[in-house]
C-alpha atoms as a PDB file:
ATOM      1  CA  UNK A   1       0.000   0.000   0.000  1.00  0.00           C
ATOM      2  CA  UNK A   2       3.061   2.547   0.608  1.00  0.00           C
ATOM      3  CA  UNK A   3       4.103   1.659  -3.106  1.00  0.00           C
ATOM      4  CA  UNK A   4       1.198   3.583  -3.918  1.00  0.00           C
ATOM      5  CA  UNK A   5       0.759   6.267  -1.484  1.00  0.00           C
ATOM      6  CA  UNK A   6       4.282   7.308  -1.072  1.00  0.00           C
ATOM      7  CA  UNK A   7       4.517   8.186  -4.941  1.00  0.00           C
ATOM      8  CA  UNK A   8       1.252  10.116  -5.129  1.00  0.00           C
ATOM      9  CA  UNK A   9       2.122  12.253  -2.070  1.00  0.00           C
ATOM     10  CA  UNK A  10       5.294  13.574  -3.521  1.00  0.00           C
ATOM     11  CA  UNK A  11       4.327  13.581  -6.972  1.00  0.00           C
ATOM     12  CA  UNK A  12       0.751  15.708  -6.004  1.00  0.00           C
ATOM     13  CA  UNK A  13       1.834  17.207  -2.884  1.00  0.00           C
ATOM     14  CA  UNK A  14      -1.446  15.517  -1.526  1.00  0.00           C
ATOM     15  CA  UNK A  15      -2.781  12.331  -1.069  1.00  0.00           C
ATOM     16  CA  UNK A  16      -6.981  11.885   0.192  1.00  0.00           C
ATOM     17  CA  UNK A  17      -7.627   8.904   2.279  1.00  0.00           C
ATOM     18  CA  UNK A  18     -11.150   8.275   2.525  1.00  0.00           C
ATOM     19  CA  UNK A  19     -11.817   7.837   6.129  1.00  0.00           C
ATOM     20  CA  UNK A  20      -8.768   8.756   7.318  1.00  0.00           C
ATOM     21  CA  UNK A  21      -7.900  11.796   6.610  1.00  0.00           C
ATOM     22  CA  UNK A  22      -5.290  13.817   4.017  1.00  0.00           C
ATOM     23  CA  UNK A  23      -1.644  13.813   4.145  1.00  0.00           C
ATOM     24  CA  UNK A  24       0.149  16.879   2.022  1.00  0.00           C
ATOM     25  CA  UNK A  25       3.772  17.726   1.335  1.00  0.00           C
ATOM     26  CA  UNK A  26       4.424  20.845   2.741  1.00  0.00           C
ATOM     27  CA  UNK A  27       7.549  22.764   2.016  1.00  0.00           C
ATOM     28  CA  UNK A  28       9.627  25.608   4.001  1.00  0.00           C
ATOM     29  CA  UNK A  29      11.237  27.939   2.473  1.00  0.00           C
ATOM     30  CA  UNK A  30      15.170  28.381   1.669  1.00  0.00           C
ATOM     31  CA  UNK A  31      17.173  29.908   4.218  1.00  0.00           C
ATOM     32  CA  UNK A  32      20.553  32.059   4.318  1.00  0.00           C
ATOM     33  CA  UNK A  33      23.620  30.606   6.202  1.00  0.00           C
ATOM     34  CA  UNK A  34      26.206  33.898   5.950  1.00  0.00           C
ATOM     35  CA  UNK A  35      28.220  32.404   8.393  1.00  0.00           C
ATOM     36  CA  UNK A  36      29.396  29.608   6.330  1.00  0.00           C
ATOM     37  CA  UNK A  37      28.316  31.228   3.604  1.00  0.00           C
ATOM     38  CA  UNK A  38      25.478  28.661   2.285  1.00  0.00           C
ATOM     39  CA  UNK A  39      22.397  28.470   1.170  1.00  0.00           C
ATOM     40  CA  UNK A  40      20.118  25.988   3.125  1.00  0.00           C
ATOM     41  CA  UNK A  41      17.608  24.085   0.551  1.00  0.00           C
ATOM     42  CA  UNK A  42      13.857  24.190   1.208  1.00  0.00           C
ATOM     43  CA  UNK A  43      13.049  21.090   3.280  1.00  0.00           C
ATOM     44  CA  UNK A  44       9.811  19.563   2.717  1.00  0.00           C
ATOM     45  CA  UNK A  45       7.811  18.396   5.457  1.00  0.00           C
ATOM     46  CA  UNK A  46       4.458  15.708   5.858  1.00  0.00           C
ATOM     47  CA  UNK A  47       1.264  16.776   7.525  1.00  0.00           C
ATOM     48  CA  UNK A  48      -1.795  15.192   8.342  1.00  0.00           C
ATOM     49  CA  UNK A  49      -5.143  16.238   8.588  1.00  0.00           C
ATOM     50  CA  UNK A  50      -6.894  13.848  10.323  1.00  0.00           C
ATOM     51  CA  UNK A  51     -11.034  13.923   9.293  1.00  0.00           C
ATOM     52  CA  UNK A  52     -14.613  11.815   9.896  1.00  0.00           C
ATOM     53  CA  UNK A  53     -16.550  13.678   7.452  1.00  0.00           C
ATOM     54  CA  UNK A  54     -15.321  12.255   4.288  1.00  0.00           C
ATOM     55  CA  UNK A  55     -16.506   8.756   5.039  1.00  0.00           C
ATOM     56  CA  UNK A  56     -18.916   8.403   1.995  1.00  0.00           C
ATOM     57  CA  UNK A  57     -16.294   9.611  -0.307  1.00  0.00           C
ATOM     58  CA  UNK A  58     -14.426   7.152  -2.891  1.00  0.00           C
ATOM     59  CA  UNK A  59     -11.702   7.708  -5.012  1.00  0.00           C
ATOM     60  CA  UNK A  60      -8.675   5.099  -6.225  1.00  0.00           C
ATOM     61  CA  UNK A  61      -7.585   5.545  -2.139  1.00  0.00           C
ATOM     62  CA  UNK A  62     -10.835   4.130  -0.581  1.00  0.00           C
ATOM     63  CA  UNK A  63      -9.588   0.442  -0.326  1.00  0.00           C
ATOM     64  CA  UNK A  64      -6.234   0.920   0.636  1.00  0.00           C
ATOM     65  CA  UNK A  65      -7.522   3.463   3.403  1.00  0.00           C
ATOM     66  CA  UNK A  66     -10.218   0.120   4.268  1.00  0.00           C
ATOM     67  CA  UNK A  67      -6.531  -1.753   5.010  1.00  0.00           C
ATOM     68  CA  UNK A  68      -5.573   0.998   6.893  1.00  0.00           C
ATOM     69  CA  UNK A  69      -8.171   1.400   9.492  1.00  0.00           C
ATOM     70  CA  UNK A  70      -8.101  -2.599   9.586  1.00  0.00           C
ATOM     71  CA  UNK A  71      -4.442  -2.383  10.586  1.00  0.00           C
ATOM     72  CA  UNK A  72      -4.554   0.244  12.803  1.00  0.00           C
ATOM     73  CA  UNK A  73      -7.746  -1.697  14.878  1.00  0.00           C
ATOM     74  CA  UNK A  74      -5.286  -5.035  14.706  1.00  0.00           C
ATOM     75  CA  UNK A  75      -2.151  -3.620  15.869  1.00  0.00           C
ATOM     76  CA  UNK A  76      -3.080  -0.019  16.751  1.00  0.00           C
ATOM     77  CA  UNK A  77      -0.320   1.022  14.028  1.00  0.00           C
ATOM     78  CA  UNK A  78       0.459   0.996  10.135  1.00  0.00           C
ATOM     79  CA  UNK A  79       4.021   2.146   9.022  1.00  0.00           C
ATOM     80  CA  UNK A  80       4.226   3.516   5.479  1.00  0.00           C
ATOM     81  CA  UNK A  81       7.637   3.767   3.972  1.00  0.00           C
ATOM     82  CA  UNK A  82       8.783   6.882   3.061  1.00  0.00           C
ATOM     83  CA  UNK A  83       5.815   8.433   4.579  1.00  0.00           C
ATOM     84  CA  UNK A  84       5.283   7.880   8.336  1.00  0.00           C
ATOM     85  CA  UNK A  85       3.209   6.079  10.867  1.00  0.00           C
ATOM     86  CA  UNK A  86      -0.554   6.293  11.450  1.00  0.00           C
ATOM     87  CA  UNK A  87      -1.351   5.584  15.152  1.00  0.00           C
ATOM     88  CA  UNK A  88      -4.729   4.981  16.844  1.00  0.00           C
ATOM     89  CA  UNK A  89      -4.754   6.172  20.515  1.00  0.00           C
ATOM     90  CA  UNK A  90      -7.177   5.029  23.463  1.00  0.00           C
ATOM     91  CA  UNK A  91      -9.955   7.537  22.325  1.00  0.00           C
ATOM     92  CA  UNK A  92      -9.943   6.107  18.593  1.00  0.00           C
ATOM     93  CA  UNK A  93      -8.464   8.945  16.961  1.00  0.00           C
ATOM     94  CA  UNK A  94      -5.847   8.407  13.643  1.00  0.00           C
ATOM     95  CA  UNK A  95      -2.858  10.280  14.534  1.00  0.00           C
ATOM     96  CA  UNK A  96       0.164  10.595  12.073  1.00  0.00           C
ATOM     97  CA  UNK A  97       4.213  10.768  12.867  1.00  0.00           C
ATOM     98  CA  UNK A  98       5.887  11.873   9.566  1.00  0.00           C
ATOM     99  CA  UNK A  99       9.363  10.042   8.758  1.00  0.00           C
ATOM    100  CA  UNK A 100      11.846  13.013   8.516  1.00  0.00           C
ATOM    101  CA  UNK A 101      12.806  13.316   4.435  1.00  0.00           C
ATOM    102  CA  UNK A 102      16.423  12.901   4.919  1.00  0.00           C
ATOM    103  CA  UNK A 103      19.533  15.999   4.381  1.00  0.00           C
ATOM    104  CA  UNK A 104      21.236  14.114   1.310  1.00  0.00           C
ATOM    105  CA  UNK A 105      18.344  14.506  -0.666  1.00  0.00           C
ATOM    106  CA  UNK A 106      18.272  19.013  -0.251  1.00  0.00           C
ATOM    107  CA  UNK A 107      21.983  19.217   0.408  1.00  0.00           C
ATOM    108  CA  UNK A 108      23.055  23.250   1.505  1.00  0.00           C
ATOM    109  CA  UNK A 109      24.520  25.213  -1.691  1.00  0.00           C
ATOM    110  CA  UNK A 110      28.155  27.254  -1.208  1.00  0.00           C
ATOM    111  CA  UNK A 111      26.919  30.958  -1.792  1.00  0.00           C
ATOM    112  CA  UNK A 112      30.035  33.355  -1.949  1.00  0.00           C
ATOM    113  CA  UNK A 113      29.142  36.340  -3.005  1.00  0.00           C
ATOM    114  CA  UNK A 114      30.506  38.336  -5.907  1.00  0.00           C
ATOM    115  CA  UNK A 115      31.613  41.631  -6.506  1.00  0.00           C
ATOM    116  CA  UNK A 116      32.647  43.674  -9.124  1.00  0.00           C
ATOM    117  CA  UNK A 117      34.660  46.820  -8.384  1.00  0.00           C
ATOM    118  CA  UNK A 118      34.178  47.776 -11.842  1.00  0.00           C
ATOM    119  CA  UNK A 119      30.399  48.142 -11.948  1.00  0.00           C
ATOM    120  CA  UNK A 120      28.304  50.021  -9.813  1.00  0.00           C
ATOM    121  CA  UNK A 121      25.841  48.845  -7.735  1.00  0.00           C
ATOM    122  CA  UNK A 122      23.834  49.126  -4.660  1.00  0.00           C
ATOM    123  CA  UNK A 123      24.858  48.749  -1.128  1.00  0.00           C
ATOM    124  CA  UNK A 124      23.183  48.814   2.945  1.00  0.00           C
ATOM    125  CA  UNK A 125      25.615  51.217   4.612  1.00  0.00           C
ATOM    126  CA  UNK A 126      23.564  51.305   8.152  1.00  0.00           C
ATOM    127  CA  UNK A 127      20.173  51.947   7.515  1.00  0.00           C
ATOM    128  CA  UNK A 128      21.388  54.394   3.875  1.00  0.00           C
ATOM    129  CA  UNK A 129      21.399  52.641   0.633  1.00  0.00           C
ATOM    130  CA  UNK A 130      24.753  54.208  -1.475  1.00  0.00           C
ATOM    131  CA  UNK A 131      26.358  53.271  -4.593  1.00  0.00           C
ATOM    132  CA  UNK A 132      30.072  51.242  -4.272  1.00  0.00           C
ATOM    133  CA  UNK A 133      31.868  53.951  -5.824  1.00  0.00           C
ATOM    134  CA  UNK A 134      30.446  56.599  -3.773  1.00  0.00           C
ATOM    135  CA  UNK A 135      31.864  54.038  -0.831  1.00  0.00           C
ATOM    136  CA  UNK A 136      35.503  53.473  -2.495  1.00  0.00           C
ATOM    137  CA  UNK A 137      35.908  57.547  -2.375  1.00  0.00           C
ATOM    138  CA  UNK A 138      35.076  57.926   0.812  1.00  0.00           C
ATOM    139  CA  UNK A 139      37.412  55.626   2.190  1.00  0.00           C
ATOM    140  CA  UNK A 140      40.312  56.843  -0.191  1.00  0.00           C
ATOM    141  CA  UNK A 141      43.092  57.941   1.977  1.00  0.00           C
ATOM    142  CA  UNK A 142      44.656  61.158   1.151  1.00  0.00           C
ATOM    143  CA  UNK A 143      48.513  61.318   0.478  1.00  0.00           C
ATOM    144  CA  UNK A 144      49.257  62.420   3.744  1.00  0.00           C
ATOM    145  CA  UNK A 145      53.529  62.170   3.729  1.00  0.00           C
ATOM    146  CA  UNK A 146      54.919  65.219   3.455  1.00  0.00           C
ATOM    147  CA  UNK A 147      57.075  66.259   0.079  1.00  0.00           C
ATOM    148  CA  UNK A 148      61.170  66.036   1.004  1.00  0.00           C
ATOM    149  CA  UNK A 149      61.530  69.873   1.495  1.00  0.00           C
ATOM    150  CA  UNK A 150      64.825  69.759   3.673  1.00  0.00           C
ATOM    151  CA  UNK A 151      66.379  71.825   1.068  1.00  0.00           C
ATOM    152  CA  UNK A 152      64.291  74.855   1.719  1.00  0.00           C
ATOM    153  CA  UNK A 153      65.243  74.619   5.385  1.00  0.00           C
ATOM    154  CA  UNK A 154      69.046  74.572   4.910  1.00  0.00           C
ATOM    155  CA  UNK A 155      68.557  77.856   2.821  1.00  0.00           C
ATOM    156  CA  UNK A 156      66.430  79.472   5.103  1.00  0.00           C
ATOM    157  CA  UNK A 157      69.048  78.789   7.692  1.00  0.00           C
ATOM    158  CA  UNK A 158      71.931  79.432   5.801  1.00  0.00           C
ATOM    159  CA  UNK A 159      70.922  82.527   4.848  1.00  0.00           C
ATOM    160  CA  UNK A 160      69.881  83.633   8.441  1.00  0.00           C
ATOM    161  CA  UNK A 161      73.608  82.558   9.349  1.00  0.00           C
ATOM    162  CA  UNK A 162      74.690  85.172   6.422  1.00  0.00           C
ATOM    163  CA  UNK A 163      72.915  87.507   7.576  1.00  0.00           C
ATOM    164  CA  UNK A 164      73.955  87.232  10.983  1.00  0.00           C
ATOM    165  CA  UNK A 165      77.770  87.081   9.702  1.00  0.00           C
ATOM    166  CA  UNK A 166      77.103  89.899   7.475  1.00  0.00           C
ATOM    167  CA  UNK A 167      75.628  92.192  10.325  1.00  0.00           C
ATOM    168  CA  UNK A 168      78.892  91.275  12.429  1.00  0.00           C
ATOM    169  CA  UNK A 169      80.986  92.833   9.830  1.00  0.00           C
ATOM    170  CA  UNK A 170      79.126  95.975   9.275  1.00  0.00           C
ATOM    171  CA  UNK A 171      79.267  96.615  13.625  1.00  0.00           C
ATOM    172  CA  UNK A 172      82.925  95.635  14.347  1.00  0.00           C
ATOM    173  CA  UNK A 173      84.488  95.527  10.957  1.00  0.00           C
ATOM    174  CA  UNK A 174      86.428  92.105   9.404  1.00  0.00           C
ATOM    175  CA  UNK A 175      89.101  91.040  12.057  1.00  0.00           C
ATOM    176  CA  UNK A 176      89.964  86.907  11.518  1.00  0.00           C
ATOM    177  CA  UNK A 177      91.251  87.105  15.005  1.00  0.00           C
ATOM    178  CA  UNK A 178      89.317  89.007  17.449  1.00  0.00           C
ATOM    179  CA  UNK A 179      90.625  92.194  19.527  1.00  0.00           C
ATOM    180  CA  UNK A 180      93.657  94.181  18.129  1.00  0.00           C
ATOM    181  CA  UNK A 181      96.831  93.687  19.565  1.00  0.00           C
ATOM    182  CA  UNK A 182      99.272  96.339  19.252  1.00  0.00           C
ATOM    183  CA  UNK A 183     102.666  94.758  18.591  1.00  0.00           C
END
């Protein structure tokens, strides 16, 4: 009976048993991983709505949900492969435990992300959208070493020393070594 449920389930996304109740294929959406920089794949789920009021209804489900509900008033359980398990507890109610759909078959995708420096395009600075290039100018550092200009300092100061040399001649005159002596 699996061989036939399990393959309309994932095929329709829903599968009516007459009696029972209706399983469906329910699946979440894809999630973001930027940590490891992954994609997580959308992982589809079973659910069971469990109903009396379709009782009179057939379709190509009605005698294998007949083998159900004889199962499940045997041994108070029916496993479905690929699907899950339909219990019956004290009170007579059909409840349903989904078999988890296993990671190998929605494997996470790598998700680096690419840029190009050449184009422009839009980024979240904060809570202000800008443009990259608007971003790569601000953060330009200036030139901020200063130009070599010792030169202009040894002029500066040689030319104070001249003058200072210069103003020593004009107020005592050009004697090489110091006061007069009078031989």
């Amino acid at each position: 009976m699996d061989y036939l449920i399990a393959p309309t389930l994932f095929q329709n996304k829903t599968c009516r048993l007459p009696g029972i109740g209706t399983l469906s294929v329910i699946t979440s959406k894809a999630e973001t991983d930027f940590v490891n920089s992954r994609l997580l794949a959308p992982v589809p789920s079973i659910v069971f709505l469990g109903t009396q009021e379709d009782q009179n209804v057939f379709n190509e489900f009605t005698a294998l949900s007949e083998l159900i509900k004889n199962e499940l008033d045997k041994k108070g359980s029916v496993t479905l492969k690929s699907v899950g398990n339909f219990i019956k507890n004290e009170g007579g109610i059909i409840d349903f435990i989904p078999q988890q759909i296993n990671k190998i078959f929605t494997p996470a995708v790598i998700a680096e992300r690419v840029l190009r420096p050449a184009t422009e395009h839009i980024k979240l600075v904060g809570d202000k959208e800008t443009i990259n290039i608007e971003m790569s100018e601000y953060f330009v550092e200036e030139n901020t070493v200063p130009e070599d200009n010792w030169w202009i300092w040894a002029i500066i100061l040689g030319l104070v020393g001249a003058g200072v040399i210069g103003y020593y001649i004009l107020e005592y005159g050009f004697n090489l070594f110091g006061n007069e002596a009078a031989f």
